[in-house]
PDB file of N, CA and C in Angstrom:
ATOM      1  N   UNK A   1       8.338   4.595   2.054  1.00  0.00           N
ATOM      2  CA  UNK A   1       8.197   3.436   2.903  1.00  0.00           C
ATOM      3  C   UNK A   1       9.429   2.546   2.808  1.00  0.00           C
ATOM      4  N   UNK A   2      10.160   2.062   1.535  1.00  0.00           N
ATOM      5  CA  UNK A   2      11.313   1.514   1.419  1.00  0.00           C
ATOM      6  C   UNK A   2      12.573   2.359   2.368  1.00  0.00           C
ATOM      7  N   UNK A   3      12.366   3.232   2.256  1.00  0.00           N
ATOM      8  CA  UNK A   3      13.525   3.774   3.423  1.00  0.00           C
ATOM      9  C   UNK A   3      13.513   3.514   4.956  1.00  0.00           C
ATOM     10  N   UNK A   4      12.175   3.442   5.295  1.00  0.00           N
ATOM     11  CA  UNK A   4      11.786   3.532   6.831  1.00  0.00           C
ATOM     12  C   UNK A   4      10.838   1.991   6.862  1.00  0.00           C
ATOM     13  N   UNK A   5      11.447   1.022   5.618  1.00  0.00           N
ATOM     14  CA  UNK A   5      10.581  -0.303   6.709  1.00  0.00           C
ATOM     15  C   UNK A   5      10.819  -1.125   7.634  1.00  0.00           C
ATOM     16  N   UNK A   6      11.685  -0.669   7.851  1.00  0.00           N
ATOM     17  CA  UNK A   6      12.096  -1.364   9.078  1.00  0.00           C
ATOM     18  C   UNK A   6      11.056  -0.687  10.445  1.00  0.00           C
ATOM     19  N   UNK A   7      10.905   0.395  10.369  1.00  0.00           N
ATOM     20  CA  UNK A   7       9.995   1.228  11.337  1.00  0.00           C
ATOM     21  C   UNK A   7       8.102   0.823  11.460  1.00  0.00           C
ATOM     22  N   UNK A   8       8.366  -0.504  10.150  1.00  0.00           N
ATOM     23  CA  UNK A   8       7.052  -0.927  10.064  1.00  0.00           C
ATOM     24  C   UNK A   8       7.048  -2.610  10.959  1.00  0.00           C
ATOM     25  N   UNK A   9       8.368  -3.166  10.203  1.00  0.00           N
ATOM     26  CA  UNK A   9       8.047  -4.342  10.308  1.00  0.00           C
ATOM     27  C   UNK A   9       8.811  -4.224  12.282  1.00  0.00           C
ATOM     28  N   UNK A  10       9.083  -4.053  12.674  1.00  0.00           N
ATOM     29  CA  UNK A  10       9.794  -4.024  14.188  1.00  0.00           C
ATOM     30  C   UNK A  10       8.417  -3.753  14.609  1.00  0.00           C
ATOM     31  N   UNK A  11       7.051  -3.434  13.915  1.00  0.00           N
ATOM     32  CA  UNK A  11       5.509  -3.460  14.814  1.00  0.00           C
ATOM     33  C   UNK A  11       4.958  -4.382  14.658  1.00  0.00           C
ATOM     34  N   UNK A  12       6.003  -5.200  13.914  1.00  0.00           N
ATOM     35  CA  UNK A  12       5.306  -6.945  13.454  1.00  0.00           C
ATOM     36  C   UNK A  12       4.241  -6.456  12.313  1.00  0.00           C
ATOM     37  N   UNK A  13       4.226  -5.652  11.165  1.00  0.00           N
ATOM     38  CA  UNK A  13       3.360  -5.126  10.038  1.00  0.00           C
ATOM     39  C   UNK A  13       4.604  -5.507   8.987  1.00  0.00           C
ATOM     40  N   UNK A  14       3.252  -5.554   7.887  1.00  0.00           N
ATOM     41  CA  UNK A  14       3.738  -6.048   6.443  1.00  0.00           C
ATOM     42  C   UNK A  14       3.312  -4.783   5.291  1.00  0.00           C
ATOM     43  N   UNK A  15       3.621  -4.689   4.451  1.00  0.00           N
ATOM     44  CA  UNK A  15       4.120  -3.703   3.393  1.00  0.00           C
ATOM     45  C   UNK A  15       3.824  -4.772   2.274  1.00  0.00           C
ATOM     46  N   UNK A  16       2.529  -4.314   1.929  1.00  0.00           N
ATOM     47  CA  UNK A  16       2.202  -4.650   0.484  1.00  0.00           C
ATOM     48  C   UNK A  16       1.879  -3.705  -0.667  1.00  0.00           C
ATOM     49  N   UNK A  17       2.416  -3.679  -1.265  1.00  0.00           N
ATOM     50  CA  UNK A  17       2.352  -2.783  -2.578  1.00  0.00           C
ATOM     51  C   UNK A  17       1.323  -3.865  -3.953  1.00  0.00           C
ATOM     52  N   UNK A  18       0.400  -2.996  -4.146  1.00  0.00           N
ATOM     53  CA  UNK A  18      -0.301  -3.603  -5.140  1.00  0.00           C
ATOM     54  C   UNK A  18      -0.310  -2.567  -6.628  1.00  0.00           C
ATOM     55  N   UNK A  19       0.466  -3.103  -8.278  1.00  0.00           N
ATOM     56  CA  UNK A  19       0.601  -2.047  -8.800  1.00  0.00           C
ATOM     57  C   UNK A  19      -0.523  -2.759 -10.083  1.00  0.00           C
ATOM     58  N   UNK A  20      -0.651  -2.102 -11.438  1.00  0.00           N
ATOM     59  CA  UNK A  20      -1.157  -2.297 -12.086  1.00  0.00           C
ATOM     60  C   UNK A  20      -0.119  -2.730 -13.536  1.00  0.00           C
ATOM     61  N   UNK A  21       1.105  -3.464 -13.138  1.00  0.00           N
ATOM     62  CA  UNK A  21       2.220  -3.777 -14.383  1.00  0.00           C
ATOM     63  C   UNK A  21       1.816  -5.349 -14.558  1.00  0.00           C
ATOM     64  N   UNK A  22       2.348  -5.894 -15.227  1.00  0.00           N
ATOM     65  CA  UNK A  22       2.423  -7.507 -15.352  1.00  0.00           C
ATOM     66  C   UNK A  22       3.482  -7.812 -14.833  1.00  0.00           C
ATOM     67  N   UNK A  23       3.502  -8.957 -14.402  1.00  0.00           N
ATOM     68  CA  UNK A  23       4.420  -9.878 -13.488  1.00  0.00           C
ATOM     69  C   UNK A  23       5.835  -9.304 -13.679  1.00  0.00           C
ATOM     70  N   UNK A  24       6.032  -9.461 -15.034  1.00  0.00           N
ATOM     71  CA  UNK A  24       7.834  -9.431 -15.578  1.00  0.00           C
ATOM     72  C   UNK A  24       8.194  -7.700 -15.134  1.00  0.00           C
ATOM     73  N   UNK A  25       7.312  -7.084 -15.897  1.00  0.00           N
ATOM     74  CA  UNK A  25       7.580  -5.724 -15.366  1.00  0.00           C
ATOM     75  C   UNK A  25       7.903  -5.225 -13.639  1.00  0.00           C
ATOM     76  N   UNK A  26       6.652  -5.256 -13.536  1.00  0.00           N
ATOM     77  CA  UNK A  26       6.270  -5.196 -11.918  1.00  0.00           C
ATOM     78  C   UNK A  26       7.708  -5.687 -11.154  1.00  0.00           C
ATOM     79  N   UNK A  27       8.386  -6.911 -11.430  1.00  0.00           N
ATOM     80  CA  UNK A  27       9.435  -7.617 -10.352  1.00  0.00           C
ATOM     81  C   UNK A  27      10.534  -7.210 -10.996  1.00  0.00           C
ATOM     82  N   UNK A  28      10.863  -6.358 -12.625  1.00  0.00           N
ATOM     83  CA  UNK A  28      11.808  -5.559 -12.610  1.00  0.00           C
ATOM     84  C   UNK A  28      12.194  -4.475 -12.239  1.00  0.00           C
ATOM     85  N   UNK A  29      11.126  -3.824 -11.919  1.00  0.00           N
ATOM     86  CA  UNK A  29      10.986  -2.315 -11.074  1.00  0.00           C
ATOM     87  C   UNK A  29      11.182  -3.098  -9.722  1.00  0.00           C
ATOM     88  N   UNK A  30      11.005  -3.716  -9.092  1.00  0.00           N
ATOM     89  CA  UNK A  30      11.213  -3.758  -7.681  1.00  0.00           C
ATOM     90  C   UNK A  30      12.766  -4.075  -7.301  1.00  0.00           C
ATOM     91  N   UNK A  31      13.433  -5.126  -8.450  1.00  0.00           N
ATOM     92  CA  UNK A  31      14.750  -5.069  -8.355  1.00  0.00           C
ATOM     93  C   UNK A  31      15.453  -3.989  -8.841  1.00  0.00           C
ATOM     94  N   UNK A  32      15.287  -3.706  -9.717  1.00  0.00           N
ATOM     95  CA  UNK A  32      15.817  -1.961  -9.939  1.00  0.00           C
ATOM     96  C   UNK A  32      15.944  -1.055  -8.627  1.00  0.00           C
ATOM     97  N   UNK A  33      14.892  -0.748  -7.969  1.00  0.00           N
ATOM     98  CA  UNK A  33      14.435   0.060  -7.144  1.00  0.00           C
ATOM     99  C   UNK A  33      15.127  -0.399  -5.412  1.00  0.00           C
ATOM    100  N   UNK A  34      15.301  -1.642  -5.798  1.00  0.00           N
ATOM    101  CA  UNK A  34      15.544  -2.611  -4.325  1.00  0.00           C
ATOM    102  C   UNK A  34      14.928  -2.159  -3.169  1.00  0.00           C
ATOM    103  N   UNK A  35      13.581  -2.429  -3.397  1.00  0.00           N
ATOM    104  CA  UNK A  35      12.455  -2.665  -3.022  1.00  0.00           C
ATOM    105  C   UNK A  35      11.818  -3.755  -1.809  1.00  0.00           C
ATOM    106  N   UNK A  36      11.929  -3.686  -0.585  1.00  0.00           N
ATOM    107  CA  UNK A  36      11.972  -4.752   0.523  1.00  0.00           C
ATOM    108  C   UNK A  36      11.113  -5.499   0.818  1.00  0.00           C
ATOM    109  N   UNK A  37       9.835  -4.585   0.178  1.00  0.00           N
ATOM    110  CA  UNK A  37       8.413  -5.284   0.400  1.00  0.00           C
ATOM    111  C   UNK A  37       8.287  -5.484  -0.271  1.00  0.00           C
ATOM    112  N   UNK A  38       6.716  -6.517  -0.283  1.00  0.00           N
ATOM    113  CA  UNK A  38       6.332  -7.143  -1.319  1.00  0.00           C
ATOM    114  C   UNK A  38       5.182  -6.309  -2.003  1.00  0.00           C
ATOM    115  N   UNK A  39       5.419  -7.182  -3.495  1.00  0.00           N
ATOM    116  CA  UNK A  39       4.854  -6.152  -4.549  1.00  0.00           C
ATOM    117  C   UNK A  39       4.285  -7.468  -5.258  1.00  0.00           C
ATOM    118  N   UNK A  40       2.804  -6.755  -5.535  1.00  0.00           N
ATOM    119  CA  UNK A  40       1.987  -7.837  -6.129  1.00  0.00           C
ATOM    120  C   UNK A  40       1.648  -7.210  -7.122  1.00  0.00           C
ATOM    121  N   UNK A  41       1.492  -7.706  -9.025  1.00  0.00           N
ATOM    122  CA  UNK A  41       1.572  -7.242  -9.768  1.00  0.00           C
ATOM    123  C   UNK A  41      -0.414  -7.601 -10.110  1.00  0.00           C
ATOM    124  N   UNK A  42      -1.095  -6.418 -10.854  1.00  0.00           N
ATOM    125  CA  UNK A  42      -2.751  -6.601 -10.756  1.00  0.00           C
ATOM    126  C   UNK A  42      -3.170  -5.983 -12.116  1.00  0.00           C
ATOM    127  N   UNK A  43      -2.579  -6.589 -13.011  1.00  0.00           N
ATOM    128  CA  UNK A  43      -2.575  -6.356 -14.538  1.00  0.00           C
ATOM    129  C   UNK A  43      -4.185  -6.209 -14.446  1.00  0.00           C
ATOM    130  N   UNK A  44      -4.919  -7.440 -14.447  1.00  0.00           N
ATOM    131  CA  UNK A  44      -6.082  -7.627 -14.397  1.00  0.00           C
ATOM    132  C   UNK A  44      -7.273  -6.677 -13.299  1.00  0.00           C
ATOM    133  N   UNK A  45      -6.783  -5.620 -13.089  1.00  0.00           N
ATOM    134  CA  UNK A  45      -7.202  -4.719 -12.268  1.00  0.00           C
ATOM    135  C   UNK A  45      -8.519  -4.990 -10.556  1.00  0.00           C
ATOM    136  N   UNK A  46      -7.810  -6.946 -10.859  1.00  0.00           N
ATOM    137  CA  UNK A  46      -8.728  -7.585  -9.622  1.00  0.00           C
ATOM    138  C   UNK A  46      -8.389  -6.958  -8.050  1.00  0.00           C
ATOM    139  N   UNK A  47      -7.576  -6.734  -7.714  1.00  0.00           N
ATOM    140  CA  UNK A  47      -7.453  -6.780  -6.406  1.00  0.00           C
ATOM    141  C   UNK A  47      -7.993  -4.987  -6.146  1.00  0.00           C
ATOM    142  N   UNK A  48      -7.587  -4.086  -7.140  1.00  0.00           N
ATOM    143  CA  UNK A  48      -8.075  -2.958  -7.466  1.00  0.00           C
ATOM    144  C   UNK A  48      -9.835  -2.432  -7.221  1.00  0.00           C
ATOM    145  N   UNK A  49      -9.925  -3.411  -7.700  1.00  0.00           N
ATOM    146  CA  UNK A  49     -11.620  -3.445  -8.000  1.00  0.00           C
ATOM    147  C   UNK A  49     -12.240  -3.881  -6.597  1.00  0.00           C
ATOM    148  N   UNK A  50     -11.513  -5.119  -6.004  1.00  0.00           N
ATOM    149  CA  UNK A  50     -12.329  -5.513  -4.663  1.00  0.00           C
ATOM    150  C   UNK A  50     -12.102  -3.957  -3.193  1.00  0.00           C
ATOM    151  N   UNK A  51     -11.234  -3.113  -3.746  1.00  0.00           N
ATOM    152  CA  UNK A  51     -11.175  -1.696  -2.468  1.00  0.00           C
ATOM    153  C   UNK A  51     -10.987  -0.885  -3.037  1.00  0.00           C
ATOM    154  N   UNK A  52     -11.940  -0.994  -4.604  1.00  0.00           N
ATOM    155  CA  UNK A  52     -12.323   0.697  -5.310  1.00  0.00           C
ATOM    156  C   UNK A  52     -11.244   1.700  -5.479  1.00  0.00           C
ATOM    157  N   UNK A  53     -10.729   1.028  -6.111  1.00  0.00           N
ATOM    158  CA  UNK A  53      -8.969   2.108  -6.053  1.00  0.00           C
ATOM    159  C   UNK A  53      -9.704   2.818  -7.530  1.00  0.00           C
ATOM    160  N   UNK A  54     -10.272   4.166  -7.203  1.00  0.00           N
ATOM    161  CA  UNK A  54     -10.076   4.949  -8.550  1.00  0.00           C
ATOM    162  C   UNK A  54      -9.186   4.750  -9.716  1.00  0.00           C
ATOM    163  N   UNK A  55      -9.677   4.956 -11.198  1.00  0.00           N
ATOM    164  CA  UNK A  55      -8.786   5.088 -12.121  1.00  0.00           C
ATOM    165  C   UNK A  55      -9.310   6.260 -12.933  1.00  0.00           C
ATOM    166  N   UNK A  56      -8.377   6.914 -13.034  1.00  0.00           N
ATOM    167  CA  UNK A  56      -8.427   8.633 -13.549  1.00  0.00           C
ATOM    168  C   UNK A  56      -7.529   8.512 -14.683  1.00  0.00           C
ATOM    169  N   UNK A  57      -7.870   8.431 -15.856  1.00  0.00           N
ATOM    170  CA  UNK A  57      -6.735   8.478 -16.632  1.00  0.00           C
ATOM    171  C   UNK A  57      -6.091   9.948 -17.277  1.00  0.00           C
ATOM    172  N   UNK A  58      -7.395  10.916 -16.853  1.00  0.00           N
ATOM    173  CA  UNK A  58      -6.946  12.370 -16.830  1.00  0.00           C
ATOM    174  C   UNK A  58      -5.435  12.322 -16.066  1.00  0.00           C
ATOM    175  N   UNK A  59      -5.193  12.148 -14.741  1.00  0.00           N
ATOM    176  CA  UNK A  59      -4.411  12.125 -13.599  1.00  0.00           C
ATOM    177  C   UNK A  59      -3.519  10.357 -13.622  1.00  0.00           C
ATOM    178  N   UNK A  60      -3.320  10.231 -15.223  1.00  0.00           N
ATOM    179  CA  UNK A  60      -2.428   9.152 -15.170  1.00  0.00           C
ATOM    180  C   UNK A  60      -2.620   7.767 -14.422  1.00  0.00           C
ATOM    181  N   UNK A  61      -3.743   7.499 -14.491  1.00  0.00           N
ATOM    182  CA  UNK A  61      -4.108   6.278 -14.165  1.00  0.00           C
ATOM    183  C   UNK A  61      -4.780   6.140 -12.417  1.00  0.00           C
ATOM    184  N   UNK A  62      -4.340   4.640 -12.013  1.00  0.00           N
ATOM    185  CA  UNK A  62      -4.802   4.578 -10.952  1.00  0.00           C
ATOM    186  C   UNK A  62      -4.380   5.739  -9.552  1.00  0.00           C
ATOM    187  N   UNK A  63      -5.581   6.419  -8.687  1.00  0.00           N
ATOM    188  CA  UNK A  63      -5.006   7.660  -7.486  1.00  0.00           C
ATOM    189  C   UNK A  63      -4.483   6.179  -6.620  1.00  0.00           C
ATOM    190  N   UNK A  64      -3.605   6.902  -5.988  1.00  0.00           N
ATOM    191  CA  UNK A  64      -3.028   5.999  -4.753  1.00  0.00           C
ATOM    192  C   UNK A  64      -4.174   5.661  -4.048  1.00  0.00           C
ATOM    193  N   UNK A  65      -4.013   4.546  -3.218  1.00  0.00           N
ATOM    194  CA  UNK A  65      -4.833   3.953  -1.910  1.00  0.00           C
ATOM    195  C   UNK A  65      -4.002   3.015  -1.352  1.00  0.00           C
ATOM    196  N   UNK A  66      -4.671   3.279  -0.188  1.00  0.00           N
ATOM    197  CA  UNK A  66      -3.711   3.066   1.019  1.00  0.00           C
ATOM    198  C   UNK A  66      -4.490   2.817   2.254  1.00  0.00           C
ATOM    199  N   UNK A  67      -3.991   1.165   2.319  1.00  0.00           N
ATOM    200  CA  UNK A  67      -4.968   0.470   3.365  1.00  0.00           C
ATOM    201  C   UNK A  67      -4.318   0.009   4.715  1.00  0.00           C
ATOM    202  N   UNK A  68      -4.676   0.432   6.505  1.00  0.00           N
ATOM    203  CA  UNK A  68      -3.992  -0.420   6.936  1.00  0.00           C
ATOM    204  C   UNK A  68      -5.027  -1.834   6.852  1.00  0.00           C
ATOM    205  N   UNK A  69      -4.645  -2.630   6.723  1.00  0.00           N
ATOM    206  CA  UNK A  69      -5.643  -4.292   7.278  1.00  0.00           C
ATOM    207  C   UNK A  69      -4.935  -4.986   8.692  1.00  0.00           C
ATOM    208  N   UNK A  70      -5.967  -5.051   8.949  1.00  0.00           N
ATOM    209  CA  UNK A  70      -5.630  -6.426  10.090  1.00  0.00           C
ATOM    210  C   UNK A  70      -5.726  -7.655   9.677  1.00  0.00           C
ATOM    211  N   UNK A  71      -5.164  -8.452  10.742  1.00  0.00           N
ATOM    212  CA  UNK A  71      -4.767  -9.989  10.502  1.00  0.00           C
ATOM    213  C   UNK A  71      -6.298 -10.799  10.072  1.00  0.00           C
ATOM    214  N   UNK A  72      -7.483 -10.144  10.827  1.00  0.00           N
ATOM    215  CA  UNK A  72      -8.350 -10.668  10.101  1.00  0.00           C
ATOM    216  C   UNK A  72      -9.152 -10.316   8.501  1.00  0.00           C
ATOM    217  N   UNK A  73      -8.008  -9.231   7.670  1.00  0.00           N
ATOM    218  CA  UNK A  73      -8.653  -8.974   6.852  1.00  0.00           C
ATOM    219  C   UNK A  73      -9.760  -7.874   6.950  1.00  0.00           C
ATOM    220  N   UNK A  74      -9.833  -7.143   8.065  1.00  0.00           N
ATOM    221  CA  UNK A  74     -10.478  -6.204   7.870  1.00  0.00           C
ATOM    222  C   UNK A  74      -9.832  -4.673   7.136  1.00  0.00           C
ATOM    223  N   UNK A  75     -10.655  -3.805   6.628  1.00  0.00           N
ATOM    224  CA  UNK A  75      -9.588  -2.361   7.125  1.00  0.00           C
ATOM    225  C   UNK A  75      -9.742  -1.653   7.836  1.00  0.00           C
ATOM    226  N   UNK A  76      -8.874  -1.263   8.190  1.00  0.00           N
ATOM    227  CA  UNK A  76      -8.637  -0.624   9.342  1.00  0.00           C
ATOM    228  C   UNK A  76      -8.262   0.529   9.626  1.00  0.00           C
ATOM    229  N   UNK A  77      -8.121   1.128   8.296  1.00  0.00           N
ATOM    230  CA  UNK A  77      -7.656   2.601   7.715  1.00  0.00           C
ATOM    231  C   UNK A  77      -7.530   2.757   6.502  1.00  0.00           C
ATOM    232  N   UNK A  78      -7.900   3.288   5.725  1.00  0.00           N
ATOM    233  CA  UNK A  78      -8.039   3.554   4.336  1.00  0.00           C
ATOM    234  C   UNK A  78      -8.063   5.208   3.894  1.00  0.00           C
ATOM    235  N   UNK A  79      -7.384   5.384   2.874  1.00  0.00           N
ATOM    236  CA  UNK A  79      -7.078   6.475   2.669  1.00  0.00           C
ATOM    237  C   UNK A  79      -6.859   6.739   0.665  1.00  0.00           C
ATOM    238  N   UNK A  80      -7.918   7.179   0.383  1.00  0.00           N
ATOM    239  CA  UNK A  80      -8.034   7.305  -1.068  1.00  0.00           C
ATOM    240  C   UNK A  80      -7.312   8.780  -1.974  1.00  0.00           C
ATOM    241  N   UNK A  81      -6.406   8.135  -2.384  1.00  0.00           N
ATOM    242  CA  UNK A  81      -5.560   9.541  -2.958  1.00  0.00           C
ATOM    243  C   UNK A  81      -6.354  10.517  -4.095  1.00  0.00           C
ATOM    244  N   UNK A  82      -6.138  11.770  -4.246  1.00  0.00           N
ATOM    245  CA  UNK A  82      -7.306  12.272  -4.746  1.00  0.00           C
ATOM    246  C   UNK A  82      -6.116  12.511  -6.150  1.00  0.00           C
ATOM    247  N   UNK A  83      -4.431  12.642  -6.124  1.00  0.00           N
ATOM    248  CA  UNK A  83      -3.597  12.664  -7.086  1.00  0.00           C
ATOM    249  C   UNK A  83      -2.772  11.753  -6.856  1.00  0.00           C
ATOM    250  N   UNK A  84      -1.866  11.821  -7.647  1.00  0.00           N
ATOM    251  CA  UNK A  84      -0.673  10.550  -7.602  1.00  0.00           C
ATOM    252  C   UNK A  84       0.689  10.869  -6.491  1.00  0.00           C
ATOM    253  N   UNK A  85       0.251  12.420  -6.034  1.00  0.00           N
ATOM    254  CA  UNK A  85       1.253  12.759  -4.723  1.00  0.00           C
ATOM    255  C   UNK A  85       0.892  12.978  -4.173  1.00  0.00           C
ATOM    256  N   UNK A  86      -0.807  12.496  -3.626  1.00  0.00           N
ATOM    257  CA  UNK A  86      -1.705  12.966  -2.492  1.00  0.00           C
ATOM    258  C   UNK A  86      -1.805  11.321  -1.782  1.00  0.00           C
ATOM    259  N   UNK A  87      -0.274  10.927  -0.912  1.00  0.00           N
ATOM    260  CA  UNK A  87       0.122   9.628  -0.378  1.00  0.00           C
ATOM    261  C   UNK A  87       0.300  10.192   1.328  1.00  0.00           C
ATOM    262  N   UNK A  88      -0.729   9.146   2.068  1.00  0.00           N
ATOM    263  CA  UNK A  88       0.214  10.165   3.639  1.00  0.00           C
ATOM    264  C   UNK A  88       1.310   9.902   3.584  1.00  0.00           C
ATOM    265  N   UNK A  89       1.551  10.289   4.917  1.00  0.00           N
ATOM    266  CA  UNK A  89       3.597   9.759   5.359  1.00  0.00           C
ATOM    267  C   UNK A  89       3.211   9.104   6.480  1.00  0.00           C
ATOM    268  N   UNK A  90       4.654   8.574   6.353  1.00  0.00           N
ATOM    269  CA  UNK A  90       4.907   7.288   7.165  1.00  0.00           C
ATOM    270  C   UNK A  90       3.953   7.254   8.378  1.00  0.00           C
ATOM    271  N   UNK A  91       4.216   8.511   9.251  1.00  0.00           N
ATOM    272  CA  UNK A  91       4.113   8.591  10.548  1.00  0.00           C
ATOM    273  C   UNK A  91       2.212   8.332  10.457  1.00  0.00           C
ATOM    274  N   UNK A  92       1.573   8.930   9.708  1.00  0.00           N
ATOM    275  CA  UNK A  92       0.041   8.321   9.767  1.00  0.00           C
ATOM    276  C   UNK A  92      -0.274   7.220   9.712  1.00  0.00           C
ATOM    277  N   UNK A  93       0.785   6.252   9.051  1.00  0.00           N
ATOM    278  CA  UNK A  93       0.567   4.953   9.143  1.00  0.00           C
ATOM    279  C   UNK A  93       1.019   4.452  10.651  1.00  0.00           C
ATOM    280  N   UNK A  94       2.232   4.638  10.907  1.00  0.00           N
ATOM    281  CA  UNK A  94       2.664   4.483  12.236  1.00  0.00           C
ATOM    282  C   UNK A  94       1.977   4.581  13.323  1.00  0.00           C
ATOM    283  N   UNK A  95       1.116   5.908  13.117  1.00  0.00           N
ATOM    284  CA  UNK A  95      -0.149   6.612  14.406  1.00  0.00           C
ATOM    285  C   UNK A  95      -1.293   5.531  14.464  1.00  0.00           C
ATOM    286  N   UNK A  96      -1.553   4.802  12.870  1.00  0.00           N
ATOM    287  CA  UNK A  96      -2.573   4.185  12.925  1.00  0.00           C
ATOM    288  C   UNK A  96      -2.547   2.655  13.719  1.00  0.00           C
ATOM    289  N   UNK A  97      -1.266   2.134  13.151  1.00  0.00           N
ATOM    290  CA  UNK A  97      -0.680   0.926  13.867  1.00  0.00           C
ATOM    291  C   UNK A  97      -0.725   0.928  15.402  1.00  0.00           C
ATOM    292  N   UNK A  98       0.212   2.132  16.158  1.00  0.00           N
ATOM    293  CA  UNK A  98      -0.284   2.160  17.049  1.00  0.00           C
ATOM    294  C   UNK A  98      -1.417   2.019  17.962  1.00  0.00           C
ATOM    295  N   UNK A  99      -2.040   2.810  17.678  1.00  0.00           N
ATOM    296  CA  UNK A  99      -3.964   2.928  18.015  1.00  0.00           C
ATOM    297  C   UNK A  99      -4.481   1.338  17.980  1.00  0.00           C
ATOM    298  N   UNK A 100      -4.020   0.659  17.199  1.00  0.00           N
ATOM    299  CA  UNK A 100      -4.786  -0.726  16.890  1.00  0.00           C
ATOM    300  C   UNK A 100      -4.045  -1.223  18.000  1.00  0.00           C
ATOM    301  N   UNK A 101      -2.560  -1.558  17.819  1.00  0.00           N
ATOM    302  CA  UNK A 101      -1.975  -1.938  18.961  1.00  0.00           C
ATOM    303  C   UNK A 101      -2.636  -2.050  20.355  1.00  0.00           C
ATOM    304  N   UNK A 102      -2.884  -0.652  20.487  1.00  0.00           N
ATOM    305  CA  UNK A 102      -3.091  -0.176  21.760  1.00  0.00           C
ATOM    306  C   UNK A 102      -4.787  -0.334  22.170  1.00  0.00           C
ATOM    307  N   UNK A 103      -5.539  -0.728  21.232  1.00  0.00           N
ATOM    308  CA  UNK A 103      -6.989  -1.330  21.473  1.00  0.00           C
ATOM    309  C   UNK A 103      -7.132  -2.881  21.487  1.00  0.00           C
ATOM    310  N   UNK A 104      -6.026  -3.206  20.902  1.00  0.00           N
ATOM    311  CA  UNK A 104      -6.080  -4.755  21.076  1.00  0.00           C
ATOM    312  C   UNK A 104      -5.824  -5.364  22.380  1.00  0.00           C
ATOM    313  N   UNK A 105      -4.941  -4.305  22.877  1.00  0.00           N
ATOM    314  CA  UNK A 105      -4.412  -4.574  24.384  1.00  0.00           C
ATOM    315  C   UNK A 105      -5.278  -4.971  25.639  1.00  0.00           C
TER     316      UNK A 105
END
């Protein structure tokens, strides 16, 4: 997604990354990484817990999830990783944006 966000935000969409590090960590990996979106750090495994993000510690902790939301906070696509490289690509997010787009119309 850091390579292609621009292909997000030109749909007027935001890129939130929610990880499980503490603050200091979490915002050194994002400068390391130079990282465009925003990254919210969820030590406390709250924001995790309110959209059931599995934790497998067999499979290294939390599986990916992956939400689109709308402006009112709904979701609008959700997609629960079953491993830590079971992430769609871009373009499913893109397909999904669209579709909303195009029902809002």
């Amino acid at each position: 997604m850091r390579d292609h966000y621009s292909d997000f935000t030109s749909r007027g969409v935001e890129i939130v990354a929610v990880g499980p590090d503490a603050a200091g960590t979490f915002q050194n990996y994002w400068q390391k990484e130079n990282i465009p979106f925003v990254g919210l750090p969820d030590p406390d495994h709250s924001v995790s817990k309110i959209y059931k993000q599995e934790v497998n510690l067999f499979k290294l902790g939390r599986m990916p999830l992956n939400c689109v939301i709308d402006l009112d906070g709904r979701i609008r696509y959700v997609h629960y990783g079953s491993s830590m490289s079971d992430i769609p690509d871009n373009e499913t997010f893109l397909n999904v944006i669209e579709q909303l787009d195009k029902s809002s119309v």
